[in-house]
Protein backbone atom coordinates (compact mmCIF):
# COMPACT_ATOMS: atom_id res chain seq x y z
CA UNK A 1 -12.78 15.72 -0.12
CA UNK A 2 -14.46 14.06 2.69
CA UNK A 3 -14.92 10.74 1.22
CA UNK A 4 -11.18 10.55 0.96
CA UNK A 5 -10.73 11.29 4.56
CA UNK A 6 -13.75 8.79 5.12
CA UNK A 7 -11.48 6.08 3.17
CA UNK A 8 -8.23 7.00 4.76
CA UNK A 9 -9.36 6.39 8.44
CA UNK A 10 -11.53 3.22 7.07
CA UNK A 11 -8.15 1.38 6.17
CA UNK A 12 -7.46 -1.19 8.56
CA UNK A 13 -3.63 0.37 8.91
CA UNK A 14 -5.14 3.20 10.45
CA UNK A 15 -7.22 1.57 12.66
CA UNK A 16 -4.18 -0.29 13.77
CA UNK A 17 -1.81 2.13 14.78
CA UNK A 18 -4.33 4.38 16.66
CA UNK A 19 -4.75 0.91 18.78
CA UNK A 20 -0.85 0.44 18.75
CA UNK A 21 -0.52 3.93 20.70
CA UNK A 22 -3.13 3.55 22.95
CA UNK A 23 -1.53 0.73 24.11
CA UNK A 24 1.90 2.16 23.93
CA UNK A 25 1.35 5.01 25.68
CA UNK A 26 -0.71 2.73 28.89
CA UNK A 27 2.29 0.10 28.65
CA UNK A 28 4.81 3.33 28.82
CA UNK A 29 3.18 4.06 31.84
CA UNK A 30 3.31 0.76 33.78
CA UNK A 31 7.17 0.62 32.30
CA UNK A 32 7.17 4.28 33.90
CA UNK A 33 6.12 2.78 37.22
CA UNK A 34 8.05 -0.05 37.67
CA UNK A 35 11.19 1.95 36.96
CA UNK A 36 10.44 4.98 39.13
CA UNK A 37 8.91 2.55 42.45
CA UNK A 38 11.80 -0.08 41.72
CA UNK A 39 14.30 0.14 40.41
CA UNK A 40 15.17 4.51 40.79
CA UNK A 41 15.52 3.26 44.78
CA UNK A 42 17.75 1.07 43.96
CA UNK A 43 19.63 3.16 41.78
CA UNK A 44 19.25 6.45 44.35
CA UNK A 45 20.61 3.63 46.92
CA UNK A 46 24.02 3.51 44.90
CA UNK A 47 24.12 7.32 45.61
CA UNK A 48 25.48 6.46 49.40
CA UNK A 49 23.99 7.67 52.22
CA UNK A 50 22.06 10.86 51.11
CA UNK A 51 19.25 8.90 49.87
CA UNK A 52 17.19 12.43 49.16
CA UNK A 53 19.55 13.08 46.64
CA UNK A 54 20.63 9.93 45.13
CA UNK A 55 23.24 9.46 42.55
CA UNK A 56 24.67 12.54 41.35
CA UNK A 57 25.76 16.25 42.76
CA UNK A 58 25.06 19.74 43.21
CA UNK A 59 26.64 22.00 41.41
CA UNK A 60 26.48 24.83 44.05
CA UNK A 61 25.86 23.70 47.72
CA UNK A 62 23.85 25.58 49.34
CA UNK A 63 21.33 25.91 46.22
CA UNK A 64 19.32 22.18 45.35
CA UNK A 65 18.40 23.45 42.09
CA UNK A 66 21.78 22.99 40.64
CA UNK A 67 21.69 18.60 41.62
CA UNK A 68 22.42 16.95 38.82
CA UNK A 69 20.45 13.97 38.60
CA UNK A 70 22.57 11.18 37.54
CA UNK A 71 19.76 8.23 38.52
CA UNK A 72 17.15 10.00 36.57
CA UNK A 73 18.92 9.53 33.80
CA UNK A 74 19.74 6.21 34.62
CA UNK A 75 16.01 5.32 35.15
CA UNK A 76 14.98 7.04 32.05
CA UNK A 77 17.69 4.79 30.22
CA UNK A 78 16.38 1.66 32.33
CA UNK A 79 12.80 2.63 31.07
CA UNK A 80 13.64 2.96 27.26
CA UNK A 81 15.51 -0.49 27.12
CA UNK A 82 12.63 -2.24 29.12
CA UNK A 83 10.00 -0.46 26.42
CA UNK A 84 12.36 -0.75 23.53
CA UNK A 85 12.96 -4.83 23.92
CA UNK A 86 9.33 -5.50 24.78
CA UNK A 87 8.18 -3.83 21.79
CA UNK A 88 11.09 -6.19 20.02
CA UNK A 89 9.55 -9.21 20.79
CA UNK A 90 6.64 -8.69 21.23
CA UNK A 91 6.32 -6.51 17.72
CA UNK A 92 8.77 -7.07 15.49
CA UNK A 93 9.88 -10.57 15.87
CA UNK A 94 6.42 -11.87 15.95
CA UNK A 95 5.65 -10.13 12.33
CA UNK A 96 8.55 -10.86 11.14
CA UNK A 97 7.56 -14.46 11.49
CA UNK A 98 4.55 -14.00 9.93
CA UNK A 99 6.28 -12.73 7.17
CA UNK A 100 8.62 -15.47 6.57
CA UNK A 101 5.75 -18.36 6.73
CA UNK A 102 3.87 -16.06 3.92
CA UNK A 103 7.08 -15.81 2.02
CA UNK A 104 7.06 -19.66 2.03
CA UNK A 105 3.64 -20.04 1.18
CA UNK A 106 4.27 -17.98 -1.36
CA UNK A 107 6.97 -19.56 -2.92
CA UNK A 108 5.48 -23.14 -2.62
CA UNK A 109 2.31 -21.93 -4.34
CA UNK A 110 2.42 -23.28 -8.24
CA UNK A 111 3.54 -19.91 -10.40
CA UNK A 112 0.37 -18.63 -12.35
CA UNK A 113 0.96 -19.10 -16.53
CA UNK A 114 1.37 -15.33 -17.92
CA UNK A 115 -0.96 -13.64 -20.56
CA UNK A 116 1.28 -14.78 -23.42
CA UNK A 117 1.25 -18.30 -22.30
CA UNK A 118 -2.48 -18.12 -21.70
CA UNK A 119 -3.24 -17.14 -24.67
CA UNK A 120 -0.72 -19.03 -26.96
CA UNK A 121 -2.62 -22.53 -25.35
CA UNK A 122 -5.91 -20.40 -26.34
CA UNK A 123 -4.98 -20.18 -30.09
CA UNK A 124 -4.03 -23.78 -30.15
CA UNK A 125 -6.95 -25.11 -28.50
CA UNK A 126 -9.01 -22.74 -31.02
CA UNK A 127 -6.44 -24.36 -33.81
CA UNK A 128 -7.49 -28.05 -32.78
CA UNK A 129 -10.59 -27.46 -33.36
CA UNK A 130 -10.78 -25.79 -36.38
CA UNK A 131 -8.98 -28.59 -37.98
């Protein structure tokens, strides 16, 4: 039972996404940065002149629990795209790439003879020289 556990975080695959998160989750943060300390000013600037509050409203006045956060949501959408189209090209076009230029290689490779052809050239090699 262990052994198979052993082999299953040997494979490479494994190995690979735990360093794919780690480095996820530290570029989510510096994504999470640059939205909040640049651009959710900017966005809390379109809110007018109640920069506190930003872009959006509260529901009931005299209570700021009720705001609803319109640039939050904003930012968090800013945040996604910015994560979502590095992780585009910087991901999936790249191995998609790869995979096309194996594909090729593949395909320009000479096709190996099957085990019937293989073995019909054995029996007439073994033919010619019987005769």
């Amino acid at each position: 039972m262990l052994s198979g556990f052993k082999e299953f975080l040997m494979r490479g695959n494994v190995v690979d996404l735990a360093v794919a998160v780690v480095i996820g989750t530290a570029f989510t943060a510096v994504v999470t940065s640059f939205t909040d300390s640049l651009i959710q000013p900017l966005i809390t600037a379109m809110g007018g002149e109640d920069a506190v509050e930003g872009l959006g409203f509260r529901i009931l006045a005299d209570n700021p629990e009720t705001f609803v956060d319109f640039g939050a949501v904003l930012n968090a959408a800013v945040n996604l795209l910015i994560v979502a189209a590095v992780v585009y090209f910087l991901v999936v076009v790249p191995m998609q790439r790869v995979q096309q230029r194996k594909a090729a290689a593949r395909q320009d490779e000479p096709a190996e003879p099957s085990e019937a052809e293989l073995l019909t050239e054995i029996r007439d090699l073994l033919r010619q020289r019987a005769s």
